[in-house]
C-alpha atoms as a PDB file:
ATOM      1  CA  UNK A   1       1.970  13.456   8.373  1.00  0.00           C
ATOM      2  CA  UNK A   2      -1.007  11.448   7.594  1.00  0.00           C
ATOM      3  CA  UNK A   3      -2.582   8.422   8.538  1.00  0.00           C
ATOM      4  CA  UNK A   4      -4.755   6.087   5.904  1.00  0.00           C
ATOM      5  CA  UNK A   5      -6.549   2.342   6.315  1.00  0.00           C
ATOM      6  CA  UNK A   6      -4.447   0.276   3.655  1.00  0.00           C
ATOM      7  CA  UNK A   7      -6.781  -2.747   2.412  1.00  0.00           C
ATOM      8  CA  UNK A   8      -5.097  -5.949   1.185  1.00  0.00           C
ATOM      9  CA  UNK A   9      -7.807  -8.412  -1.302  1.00  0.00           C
ATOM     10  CA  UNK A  10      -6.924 -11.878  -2.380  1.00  0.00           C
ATOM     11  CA  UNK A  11      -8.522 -10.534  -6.614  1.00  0.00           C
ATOM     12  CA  UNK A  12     -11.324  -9.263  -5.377  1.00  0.00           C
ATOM     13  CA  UNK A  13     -10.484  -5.509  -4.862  1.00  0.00           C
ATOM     14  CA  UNK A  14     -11.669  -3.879  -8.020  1.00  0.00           C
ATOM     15  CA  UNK A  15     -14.673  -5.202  -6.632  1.00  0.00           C
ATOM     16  CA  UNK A  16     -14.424  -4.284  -2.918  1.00  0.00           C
ATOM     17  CA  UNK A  17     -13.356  -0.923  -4.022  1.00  0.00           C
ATOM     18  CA  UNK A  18     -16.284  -0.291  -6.608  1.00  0.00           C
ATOM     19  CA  UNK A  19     -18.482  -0.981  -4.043  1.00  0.00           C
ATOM     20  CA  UNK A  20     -16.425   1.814  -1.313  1.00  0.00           C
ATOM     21  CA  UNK A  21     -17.257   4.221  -4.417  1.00  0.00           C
ATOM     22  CA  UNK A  22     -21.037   3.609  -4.836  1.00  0.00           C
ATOM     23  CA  UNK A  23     -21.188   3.797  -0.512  1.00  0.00           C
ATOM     24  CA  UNK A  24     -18.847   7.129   0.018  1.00  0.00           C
ATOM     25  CA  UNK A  25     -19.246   8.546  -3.470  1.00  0.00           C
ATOM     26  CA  UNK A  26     -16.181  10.444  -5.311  1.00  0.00           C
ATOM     27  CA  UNK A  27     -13.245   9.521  -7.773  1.00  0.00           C
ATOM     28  CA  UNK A  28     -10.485   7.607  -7.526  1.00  0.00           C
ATOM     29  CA  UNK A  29      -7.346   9.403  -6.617  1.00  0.00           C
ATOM     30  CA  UNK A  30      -5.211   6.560  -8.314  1.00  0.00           C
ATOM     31  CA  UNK A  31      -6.197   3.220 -10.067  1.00  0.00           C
ATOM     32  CA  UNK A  32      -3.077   0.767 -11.192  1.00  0.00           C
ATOM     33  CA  UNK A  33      -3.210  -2.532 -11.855  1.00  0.00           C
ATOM     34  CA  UNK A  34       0.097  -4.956 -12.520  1.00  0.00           C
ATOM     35  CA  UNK A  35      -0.037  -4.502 -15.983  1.00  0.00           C
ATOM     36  CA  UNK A  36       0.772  -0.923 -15.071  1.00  0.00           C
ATOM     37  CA  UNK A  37       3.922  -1.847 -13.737  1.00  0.00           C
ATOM     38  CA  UNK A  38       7.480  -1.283 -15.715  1.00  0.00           C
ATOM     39  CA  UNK A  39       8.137  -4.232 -17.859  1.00  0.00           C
ATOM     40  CA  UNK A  40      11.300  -5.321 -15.500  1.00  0.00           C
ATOM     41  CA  UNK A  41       8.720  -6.001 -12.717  1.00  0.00           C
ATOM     42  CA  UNK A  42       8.503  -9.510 -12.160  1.00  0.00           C
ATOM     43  CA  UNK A  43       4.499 -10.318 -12.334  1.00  0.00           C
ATOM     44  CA  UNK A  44       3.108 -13.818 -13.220  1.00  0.00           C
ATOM     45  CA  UNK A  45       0.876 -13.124 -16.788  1.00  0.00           C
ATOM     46  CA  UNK A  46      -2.382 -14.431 -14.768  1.00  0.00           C
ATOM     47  CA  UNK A  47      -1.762 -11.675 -11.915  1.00  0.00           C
ATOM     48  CA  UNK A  48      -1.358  -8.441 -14.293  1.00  0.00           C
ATOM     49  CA  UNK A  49      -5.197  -7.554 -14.042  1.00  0.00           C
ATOM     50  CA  UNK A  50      -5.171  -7.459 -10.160  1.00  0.00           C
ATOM     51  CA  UNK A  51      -5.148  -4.320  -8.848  1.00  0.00           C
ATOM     52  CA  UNK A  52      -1.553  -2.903  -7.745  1.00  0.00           C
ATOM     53  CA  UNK A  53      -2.793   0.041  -6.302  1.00  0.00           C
ATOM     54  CA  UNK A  54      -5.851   2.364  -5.427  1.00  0.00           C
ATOM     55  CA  UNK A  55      -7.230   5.339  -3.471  1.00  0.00           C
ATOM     56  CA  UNK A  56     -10.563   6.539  -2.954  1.00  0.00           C
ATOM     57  CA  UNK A  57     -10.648   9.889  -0.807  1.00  0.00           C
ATOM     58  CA  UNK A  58     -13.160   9.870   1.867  1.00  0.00           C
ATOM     59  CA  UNK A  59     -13.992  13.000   4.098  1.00  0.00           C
ATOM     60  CA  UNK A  60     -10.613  13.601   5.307  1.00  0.00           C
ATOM     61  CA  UNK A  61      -9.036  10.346   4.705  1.00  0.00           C
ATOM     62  CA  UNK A  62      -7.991   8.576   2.147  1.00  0.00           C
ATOM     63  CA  UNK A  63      -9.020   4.671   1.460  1.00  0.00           C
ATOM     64  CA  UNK A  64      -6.617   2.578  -0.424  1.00  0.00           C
ATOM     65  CA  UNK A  65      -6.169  -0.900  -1.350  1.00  0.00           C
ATOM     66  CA  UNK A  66      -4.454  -3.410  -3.460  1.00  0.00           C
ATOM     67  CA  UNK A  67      -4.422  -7.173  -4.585  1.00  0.00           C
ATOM     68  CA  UNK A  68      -2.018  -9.607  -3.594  1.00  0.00           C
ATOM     69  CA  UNK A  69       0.325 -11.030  -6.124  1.00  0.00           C
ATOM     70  CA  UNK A  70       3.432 -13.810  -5.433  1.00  0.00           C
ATOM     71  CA  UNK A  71       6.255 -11.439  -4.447  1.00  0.00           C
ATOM     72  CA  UNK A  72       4.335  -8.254  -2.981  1.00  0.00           C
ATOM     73  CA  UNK A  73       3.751  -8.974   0.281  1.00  0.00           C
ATOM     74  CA  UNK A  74       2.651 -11.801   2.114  1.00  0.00           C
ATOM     75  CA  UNK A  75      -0.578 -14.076   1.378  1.00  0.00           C
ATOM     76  CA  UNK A  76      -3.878 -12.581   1.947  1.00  0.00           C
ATOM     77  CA  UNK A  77      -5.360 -13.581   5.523  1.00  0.00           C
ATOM     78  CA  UNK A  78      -8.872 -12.485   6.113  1.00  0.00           C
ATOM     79  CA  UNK A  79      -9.156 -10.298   9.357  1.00  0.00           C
ATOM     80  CA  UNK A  80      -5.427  -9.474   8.750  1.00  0.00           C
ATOM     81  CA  UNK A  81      -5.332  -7.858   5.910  1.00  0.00           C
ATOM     82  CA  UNK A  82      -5.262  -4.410   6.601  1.00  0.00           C
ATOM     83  CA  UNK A  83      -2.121  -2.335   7.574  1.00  0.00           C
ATOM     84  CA  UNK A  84      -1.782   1.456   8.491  1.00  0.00           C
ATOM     85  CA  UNK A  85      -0.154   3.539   5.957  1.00  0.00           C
ATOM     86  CA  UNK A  86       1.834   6.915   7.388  1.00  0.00           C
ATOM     87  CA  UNK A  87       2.288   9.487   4.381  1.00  0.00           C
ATOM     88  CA  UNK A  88       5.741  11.123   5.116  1.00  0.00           C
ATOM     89  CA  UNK A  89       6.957  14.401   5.300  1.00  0.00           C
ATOM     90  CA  UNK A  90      10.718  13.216   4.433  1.00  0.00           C
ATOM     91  CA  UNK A  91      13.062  10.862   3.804  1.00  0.00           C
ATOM     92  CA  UNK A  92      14.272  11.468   7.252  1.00  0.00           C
ATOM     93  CA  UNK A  93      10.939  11.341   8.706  1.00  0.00           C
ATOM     94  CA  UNK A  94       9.955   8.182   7.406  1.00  0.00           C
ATOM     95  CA  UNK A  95      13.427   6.659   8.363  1.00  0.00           C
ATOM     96  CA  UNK A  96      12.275   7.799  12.098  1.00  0.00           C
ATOM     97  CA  UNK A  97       8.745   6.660  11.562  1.00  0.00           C
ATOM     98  CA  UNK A  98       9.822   3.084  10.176  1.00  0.00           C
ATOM     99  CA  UNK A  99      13.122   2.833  12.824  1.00  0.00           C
ATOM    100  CA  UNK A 100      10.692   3.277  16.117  1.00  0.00           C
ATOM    101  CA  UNK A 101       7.337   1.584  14.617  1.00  0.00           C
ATOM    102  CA  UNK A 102       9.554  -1.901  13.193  1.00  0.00           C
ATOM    103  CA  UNK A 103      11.620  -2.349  16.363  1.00  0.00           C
ATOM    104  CA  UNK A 104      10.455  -5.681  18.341  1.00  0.00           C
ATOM    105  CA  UNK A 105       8.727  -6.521  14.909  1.00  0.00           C
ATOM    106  CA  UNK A 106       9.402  -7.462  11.122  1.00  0.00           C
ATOM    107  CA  UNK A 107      10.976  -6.034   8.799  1.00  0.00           C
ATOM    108  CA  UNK A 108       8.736  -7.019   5.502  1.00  0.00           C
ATOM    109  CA  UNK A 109      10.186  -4.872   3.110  1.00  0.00           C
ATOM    110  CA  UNK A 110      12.857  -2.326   3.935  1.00  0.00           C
ATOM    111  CA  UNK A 111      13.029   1.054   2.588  1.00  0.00           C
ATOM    112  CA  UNK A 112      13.587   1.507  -0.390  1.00  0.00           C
ATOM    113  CA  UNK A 113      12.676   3.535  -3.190  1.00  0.00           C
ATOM    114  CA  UNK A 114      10.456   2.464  -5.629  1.00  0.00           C
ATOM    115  CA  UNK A 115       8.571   2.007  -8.801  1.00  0.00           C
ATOM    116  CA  UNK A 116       5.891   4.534  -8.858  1.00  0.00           C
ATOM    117  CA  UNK A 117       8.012   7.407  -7.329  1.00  0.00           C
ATOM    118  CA  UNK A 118       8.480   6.719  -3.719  1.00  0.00           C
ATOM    119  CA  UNK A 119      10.620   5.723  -0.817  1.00  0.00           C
ATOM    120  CA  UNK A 120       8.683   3.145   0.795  1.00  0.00           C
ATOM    121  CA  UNK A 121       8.630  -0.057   3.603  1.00  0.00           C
ATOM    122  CA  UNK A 122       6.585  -2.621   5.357  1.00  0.00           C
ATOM    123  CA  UNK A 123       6.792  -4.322   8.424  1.00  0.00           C
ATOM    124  CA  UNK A 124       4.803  -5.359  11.334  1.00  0.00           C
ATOM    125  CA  UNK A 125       5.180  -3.607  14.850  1.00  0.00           C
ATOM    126  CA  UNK A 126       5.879  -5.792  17.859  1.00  0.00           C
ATOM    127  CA  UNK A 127       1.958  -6.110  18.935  1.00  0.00           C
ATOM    128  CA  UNK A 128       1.622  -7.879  15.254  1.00  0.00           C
ATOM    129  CA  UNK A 129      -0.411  -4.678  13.513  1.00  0.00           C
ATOM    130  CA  UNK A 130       1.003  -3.981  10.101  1.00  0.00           C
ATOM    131  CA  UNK A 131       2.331  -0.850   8.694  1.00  0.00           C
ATOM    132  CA  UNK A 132       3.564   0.559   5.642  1.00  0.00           C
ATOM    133  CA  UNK A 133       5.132   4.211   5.111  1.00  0.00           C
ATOM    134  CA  UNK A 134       5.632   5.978   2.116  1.00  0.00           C
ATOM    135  CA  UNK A 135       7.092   9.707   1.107  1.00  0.00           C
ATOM    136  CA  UNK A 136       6.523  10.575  -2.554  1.00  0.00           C
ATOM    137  CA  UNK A 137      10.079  12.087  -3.945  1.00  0.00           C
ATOM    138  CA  UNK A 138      10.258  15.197  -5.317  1.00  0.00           C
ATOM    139  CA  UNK A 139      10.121  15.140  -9.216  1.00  0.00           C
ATOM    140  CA  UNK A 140      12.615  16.996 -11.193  1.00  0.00           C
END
């Protein structure tokens, strides 16, 4: 299991996250943006060049971030926008993870698997800090 800092931007993380780079130095693990996304994936025409996903190892850890768009996640609040992601070691592991961490809170997107190869969920713990866990599935 693994812990990473998940950064949420309002258009503005291509930028933020160029910036990471020149400070910590390295590649980008991954760099999406909604245009990425399958065609079936509803995503208003002036949001496809926000950035849907990125990571930027540092040291140990692993940085990643994302834009907001209308239907992924709730509206960007400065000094809120940050969750804690948990990387997975199962299915069942992540149901645990999600079960204990999400009761008292909110449930902001269930479990489910997903687009890019993943079983996934967000929600916010009782004591109002977001999360989000993901396990990448096996490929076949």
């Amino acid at each position: 299991m693994s812990l990473s800092t998940y950064l949420t931007f309002d258009g503005n993380c291509r930028e933020a996250f160029d910036f990471y780079r020149s400070v910590f130095g390295g590649e980008f693990q991954s760099f999406q943006t909604f245009a990425d996304a399958p065609p079936d994936m509803p995503v208003a025409d002036d949001h496809k060049d926000r950035v849907m996903h990125v990571s930027l190892p540092v040291g140990s850890s692993v940085l990643m971030g994302s834009d907001s768009a209308p239907g992924f996640g709730p509206p960007v609040v400065v000094g809120n926008n940050f969750s804690i992601s948990i990387e997975g070691e199962s299915r069942e592991h992540v149901d645990r993870m999600f079960a204990a961490l999400s009761a008292g809170g909110k449930v902001v997107m269930p479990l489910a698997e997903t687009v890019w190869g993943a079983y996934f969920g967000l929600w916010t713990d009782t004591f109002g800090i977001n999360w989000m866990a993901n396990y990448t599935l096996p490929t076949e």
